[in-house]
C-alpha atoms as a PDB file:
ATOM      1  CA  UNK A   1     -42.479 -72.870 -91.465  1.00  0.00           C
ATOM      2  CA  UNK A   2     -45.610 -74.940 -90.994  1.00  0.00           C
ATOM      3  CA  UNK A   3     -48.660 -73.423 -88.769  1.00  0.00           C
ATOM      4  CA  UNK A   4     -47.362 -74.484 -85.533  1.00  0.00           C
ATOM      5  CA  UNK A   5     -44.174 -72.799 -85.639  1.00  0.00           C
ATOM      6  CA  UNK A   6     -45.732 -69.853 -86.693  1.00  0.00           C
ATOM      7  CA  UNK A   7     -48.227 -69.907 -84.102  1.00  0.00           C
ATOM      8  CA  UNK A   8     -44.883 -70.658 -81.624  1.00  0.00           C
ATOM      9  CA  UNK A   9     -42.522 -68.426 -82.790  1.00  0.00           C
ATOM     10  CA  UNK A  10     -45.673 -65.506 -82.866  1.00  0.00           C
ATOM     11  CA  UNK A  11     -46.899 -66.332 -79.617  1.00  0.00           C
ATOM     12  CA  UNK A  12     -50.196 -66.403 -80.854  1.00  0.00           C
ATOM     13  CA  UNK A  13     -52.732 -69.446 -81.040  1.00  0.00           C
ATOM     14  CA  UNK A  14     -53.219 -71.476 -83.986  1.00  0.00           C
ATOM     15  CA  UNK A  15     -56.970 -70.759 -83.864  1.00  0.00           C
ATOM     16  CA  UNK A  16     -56.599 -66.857 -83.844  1.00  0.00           C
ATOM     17  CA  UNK A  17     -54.374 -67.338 -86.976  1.00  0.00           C
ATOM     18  CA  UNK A  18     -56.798 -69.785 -88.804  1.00  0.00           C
ATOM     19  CA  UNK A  19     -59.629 -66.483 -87.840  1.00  0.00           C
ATOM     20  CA  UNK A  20     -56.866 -64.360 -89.026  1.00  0.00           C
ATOM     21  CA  UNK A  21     -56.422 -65.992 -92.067  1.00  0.00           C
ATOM     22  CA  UNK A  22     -60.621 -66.550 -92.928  1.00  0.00           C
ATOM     23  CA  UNK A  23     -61.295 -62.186 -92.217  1.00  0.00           C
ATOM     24  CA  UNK A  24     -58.364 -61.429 -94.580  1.00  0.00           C
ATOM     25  CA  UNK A  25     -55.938 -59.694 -92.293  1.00  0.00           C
ATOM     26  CA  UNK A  26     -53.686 -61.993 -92.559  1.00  0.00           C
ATOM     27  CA  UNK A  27     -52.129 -63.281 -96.010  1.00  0.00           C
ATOM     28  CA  UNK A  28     -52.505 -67.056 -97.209  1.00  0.00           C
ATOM     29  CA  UNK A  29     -49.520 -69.114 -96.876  1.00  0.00           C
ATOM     30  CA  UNK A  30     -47.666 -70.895 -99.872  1.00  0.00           C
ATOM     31  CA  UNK A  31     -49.373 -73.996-100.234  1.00  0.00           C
ATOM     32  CA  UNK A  32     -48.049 -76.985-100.174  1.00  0.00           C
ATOM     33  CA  UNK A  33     -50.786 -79.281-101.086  1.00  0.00           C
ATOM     34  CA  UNK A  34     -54.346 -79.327-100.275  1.00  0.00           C
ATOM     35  CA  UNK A  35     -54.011 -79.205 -96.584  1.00  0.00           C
ATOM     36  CA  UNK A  36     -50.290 -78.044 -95.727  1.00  0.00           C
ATOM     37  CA  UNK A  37     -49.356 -74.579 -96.316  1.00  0.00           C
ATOM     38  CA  UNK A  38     -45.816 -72.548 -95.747  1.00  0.00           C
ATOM     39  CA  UNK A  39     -44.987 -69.027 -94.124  1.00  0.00           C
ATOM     40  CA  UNK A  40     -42.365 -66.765 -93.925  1.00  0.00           C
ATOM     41  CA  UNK A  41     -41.337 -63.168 -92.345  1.00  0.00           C
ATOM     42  CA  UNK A  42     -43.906 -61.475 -93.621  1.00  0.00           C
ATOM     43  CA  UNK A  43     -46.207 -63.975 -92.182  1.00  0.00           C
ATOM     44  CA  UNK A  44     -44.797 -63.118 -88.221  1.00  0.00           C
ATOM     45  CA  UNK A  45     -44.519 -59.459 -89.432  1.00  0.00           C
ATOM     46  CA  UNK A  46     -48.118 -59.433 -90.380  1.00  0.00           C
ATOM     47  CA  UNK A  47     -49.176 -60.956 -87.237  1.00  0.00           C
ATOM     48  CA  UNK A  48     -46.987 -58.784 -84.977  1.00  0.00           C
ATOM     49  CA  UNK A  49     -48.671 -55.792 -86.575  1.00  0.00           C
ATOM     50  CA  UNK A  50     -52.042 -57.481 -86.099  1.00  0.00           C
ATOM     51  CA  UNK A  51     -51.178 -58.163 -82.500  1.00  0.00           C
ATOM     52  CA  UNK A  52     -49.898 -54.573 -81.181  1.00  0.00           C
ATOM     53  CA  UNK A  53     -52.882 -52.905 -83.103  1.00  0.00           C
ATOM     54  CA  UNK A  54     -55.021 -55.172 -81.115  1.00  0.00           C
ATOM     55  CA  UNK A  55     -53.297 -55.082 -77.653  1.00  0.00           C
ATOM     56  CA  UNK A  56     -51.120 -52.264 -77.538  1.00  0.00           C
ATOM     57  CA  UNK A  57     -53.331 -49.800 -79.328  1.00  0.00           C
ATOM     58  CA  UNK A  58     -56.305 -50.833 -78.502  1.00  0.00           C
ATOM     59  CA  UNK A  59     -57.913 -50.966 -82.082  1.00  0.00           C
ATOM     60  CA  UNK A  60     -61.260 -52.923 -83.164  1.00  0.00           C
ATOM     61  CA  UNK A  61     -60.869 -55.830 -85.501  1.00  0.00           C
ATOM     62  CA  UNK A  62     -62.864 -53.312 -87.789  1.00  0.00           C
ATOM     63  CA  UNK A  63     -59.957 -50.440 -87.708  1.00  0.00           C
ATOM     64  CA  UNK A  64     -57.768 -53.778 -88.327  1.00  0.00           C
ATOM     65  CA  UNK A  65     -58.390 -54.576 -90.945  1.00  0.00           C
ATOM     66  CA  UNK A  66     -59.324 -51.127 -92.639  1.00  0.00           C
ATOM     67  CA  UNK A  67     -56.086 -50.139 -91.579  1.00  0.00           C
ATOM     68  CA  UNK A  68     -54.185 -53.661 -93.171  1.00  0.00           C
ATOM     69  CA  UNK A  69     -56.418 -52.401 -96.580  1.00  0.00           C
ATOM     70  CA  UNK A  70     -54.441 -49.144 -96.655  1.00  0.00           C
ATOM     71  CA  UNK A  71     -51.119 -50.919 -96.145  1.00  0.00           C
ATOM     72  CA  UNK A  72     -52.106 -52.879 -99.884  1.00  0.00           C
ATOM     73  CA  UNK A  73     -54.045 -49.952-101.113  1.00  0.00           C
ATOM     74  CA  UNK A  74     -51.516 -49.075-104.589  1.00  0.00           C
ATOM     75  CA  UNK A  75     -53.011 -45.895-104.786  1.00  0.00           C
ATOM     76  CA  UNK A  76     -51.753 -44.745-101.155  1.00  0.00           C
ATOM     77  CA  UNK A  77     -48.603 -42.769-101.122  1.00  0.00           C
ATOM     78  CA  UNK A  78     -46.372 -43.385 -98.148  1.00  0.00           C
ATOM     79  CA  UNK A  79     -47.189 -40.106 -96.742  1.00  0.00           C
ATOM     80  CA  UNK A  80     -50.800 -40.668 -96.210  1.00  0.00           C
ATOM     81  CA  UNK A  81     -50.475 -44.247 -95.462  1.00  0.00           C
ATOM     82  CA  UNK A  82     -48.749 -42.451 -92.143  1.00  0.00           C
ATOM     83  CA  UNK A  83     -51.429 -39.824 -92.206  1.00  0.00           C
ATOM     84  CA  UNK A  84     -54.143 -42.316 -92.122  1.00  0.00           C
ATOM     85  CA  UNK A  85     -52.649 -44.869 -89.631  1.00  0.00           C
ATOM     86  CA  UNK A  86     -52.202 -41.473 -87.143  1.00  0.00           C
ATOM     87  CA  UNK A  87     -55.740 -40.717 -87.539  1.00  0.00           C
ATOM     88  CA  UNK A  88     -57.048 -44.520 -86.939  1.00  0.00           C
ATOM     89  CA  UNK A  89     -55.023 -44.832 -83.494  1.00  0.00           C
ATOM     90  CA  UNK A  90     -55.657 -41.382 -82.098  1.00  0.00           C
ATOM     91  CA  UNK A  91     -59.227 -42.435 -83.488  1.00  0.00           C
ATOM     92  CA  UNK A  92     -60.006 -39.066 -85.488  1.00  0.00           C
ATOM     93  CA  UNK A  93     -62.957 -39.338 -86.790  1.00  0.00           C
ATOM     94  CA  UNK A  94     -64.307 -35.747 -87.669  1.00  0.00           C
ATOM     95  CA  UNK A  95     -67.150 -34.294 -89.663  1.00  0.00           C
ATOM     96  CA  UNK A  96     -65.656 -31.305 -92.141  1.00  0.00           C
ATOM     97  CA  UNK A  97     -65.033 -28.804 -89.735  1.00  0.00           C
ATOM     98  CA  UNK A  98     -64.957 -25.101 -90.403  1.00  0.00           C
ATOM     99  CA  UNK A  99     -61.077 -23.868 -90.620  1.00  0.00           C
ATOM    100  CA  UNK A 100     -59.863 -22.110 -86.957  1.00  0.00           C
ATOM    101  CA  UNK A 101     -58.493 -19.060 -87.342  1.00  0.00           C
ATOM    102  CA  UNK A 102     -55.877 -20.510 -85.079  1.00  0.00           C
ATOM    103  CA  UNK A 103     -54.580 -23.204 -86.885  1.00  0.00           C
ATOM    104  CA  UNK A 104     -54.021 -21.197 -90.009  1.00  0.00           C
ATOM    105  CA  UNK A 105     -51.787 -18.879 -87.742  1.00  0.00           C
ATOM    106  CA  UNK A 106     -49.922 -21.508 -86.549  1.00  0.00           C
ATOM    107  CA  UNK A 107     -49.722 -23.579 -89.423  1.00  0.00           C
ATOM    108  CA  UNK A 108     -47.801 -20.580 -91.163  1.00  0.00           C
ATOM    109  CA  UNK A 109     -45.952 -18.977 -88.591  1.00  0.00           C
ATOM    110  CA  UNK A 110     -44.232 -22.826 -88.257  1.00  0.00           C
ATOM    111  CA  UNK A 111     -44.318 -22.897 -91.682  1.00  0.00           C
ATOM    112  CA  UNK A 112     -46.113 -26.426 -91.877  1.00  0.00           C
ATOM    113  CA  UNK A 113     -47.276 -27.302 -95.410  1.00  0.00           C
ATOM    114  CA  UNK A 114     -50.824 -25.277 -96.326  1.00  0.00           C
ATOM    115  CA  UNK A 115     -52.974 -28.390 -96.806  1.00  0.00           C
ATOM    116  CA  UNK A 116     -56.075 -30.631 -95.522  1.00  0.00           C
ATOM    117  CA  UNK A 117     -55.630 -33.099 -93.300  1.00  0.00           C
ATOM    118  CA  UNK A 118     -56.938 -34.964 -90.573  1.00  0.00           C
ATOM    119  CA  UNK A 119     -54.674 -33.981 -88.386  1.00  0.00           C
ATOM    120  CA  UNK A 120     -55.583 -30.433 -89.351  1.00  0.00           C
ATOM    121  CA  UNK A 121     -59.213 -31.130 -88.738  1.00  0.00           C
ATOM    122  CA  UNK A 122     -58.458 -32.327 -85.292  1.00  0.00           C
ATOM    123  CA  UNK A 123     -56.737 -29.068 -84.217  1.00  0.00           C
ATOM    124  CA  UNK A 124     -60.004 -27.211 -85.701  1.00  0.00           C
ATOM    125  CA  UNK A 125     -62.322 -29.271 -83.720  1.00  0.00           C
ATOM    126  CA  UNK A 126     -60.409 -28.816 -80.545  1.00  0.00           C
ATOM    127  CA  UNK A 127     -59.928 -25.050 -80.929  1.00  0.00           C
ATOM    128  CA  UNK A 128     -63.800 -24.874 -81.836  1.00  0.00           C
ATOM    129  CA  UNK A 129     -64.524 -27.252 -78.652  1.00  0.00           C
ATOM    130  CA  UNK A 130     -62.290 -25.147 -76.308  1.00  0.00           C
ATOM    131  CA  UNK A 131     -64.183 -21.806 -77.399  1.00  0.00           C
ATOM    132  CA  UNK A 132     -67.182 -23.642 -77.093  1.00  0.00           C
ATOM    133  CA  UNK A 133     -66.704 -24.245 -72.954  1.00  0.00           C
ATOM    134  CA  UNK A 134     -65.310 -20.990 -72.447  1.00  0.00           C
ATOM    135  CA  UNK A 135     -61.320 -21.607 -72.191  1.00  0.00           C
ATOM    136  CA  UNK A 136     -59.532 -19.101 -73.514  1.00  0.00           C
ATOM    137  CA  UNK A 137     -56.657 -19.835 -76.131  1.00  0.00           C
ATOM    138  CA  UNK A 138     -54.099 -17.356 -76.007  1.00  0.00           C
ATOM    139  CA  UNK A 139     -52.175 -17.144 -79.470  1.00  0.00           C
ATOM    140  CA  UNK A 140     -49.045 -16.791 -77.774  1.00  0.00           C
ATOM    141  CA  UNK A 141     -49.946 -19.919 -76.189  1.00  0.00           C
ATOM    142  CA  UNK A 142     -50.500 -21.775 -78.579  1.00  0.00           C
ATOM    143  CA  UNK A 143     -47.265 -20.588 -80.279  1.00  0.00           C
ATOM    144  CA  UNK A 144     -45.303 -22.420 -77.435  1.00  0.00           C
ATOM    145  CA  UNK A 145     -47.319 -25.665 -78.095  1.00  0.00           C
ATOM    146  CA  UNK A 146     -46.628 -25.835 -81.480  1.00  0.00           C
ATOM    147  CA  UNK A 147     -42.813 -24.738 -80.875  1.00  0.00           C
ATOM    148  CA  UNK A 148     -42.698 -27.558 -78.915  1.00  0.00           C
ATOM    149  CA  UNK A 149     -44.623 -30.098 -80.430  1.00  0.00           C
ATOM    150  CA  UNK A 150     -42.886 -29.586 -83.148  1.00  0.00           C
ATOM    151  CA  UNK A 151     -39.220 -30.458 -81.974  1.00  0.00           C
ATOM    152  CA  UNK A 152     -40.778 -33.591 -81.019  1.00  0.00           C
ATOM    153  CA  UNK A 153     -42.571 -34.463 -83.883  1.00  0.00           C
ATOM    154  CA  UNK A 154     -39.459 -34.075 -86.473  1.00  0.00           C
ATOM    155  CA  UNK A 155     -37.701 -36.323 -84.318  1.00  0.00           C
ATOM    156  CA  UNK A 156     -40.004 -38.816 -84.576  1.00  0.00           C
ATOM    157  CA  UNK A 157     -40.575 -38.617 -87.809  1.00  0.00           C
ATOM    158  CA  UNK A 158     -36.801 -39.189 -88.634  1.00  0.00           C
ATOM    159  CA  UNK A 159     -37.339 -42.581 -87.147  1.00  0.00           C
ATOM    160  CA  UNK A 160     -39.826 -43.727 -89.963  1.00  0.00           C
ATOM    161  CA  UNK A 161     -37.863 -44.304 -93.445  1.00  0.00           C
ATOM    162  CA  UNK A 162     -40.241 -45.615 -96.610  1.00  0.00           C
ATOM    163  CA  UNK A 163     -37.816 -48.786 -96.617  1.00  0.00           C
ATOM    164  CA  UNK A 164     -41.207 -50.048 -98.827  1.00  0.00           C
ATOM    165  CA  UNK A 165     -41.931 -52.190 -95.892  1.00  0.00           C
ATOM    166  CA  UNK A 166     -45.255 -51.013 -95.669  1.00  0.00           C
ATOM    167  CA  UNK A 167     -46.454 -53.336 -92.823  1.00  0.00           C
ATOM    168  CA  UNK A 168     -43.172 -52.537 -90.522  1.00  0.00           C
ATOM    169  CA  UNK A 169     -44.040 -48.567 -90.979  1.00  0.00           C
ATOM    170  CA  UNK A 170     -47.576 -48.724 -89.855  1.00  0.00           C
ATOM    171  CA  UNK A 171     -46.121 -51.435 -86.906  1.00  0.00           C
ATOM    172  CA  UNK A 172     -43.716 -48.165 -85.987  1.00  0.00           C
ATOM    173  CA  UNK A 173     -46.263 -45.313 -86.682  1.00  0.00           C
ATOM    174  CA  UNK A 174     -49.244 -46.746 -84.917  1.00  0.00           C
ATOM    175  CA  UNK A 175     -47.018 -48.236 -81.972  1.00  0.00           C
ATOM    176  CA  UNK A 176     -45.075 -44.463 -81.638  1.00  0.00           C
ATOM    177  CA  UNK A 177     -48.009 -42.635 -82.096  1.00  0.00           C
ATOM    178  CA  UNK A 178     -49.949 -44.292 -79.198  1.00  0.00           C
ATOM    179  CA  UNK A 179     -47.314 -44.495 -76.611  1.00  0.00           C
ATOM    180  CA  UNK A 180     -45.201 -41.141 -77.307  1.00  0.00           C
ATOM    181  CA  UNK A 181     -48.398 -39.202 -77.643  1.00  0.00           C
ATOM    182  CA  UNK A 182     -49.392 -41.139 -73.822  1.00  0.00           C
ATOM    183  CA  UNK A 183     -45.436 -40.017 -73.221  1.00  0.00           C
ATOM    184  CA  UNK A 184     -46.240 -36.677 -73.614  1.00  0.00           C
ATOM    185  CA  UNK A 185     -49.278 -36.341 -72.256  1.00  0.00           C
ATOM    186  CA  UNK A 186     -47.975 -37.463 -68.785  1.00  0.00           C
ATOM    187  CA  UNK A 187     -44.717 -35.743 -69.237  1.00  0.00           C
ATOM    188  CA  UNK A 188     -46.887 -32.184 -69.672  1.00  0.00           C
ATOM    189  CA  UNK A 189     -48.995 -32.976 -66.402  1.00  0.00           C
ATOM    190  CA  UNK A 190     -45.811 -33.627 -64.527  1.00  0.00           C
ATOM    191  CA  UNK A 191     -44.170 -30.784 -65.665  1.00  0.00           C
ATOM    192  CA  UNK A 192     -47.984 -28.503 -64.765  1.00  0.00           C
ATOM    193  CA  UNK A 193     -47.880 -30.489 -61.331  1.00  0.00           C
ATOM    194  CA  UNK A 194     -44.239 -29.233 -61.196  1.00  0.00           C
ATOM    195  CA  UNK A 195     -44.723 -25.644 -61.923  1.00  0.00           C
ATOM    196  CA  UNK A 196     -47.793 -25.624 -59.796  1.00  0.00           C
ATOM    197  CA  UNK A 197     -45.632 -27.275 -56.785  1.00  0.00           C
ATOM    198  CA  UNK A 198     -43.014 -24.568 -57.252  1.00  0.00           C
ATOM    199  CA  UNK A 199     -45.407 -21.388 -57.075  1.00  0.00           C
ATOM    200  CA  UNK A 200     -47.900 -22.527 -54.365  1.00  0.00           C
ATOM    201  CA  UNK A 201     -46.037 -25.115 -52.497  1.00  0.00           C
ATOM    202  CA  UNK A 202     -47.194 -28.427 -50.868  1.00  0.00           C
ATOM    203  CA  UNK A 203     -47.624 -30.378 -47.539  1.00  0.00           C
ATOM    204  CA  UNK A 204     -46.116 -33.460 -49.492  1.00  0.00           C
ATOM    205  CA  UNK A 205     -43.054 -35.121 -48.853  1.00  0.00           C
ATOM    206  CA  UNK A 206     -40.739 -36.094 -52.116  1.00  0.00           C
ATOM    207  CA  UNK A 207     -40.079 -39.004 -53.605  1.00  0.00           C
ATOM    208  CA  UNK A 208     -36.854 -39.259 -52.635  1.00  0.00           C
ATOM    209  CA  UNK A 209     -37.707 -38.778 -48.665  1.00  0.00           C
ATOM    210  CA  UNK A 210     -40.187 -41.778 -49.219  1.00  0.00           C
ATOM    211  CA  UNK A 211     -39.197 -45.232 -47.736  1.00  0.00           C
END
């Protein structure tokens, strides 16, 4: 298909492709002659990737296009490819932090693999933050998080297959990542709103006595 129809069938203008195209995140088309180029699947793939980053996630052209470097980085195993598209949308961005006694309990008592990742240094700096204004974290707590978390997170995971579609695995990764983890955020406060309904009661009417 010629630039138009791509532009059509993307929903996206022909002038955001053409800046797509000049920054890189978006790969040349086969060309034709000098001005008239062709493009494919991976062409409206590439785009819709581009797009929900952008719109859906909420990512800066910057985090774009480090993000689309990954995807061609040959180096990159398919694990960390996930790893590092999970950091960039839940925007981890962490100095080395000092290991949480915590999250070395948990990590074995769920019997997660022993080894450094961002992910890992996110749960350090929120343990260290929580200490830091004075919340207590109750191991037994914390325990029930991670029971829970991590029903959820092995069925997500069993979504994602290395199909070596690199560009349609960070599209589902970045996607799932920002609207399950939203998902679950939301589902936690209604279930705290729930529990705190049920032991101290409230003046409110329900939603099914609303009209």
């Amino acid at each position: 298909m010629q630039l138009k129809e791509l532009s059509r069938q993307a929903g996206i203008s022909a002038a955001s492709i053409k800046y797509y195209l000049r920054e890189g995140l978006l790969q040349p088309g086969r060309s034709r002659h000098a001005t008239l180029a062709e493009y494919g699947d991976e062409h409206l793939l590439r785009l819709r990737l581009i797009h929900s980053l952008r719109d859906v996630v909420g990512l800066s052209i910057g985090k774009v296009r480090t993000l689309i470097q990954l995807i061609h980085d040959p180096q990159l195993d398919f694990a960390e490819l996930l790893g590092k598209t999970q950091s960039l949308v839940l925007g981890y961005d962490f100095a080395e932090t000092k290991e949480h006694p915590l999250t070395a309990a948990v990590v074995q008592s769920r019997s997660w693999p022993d080894v450094h990742t961002d992910a890992r240094q996110g749960l350090n700096a929120q343990l260290s933050q929580m200490e830091s204004l004075g919340l207590e974290i109750r191991p037994d707590l914390l325990e029930s998080y991670a029971e829970a978390v991590d029903a959820v997170a092995r069925q997500d995971i069993s979504t994602i297959t290395d199909t070596g579609n690199r560009d349609q695995a960070v599209l589902t990764v970045a996607v799932g990542v920002h609207q399950y983890s939203t998902l679950l955020v939301r589902m936690l406060a209604l279930a705290q709103t729930s529990a705190s309904i049920q032991a101290y009661g409230t003046a409110g009417r329900s939603e099914a006595g609303r009209s």
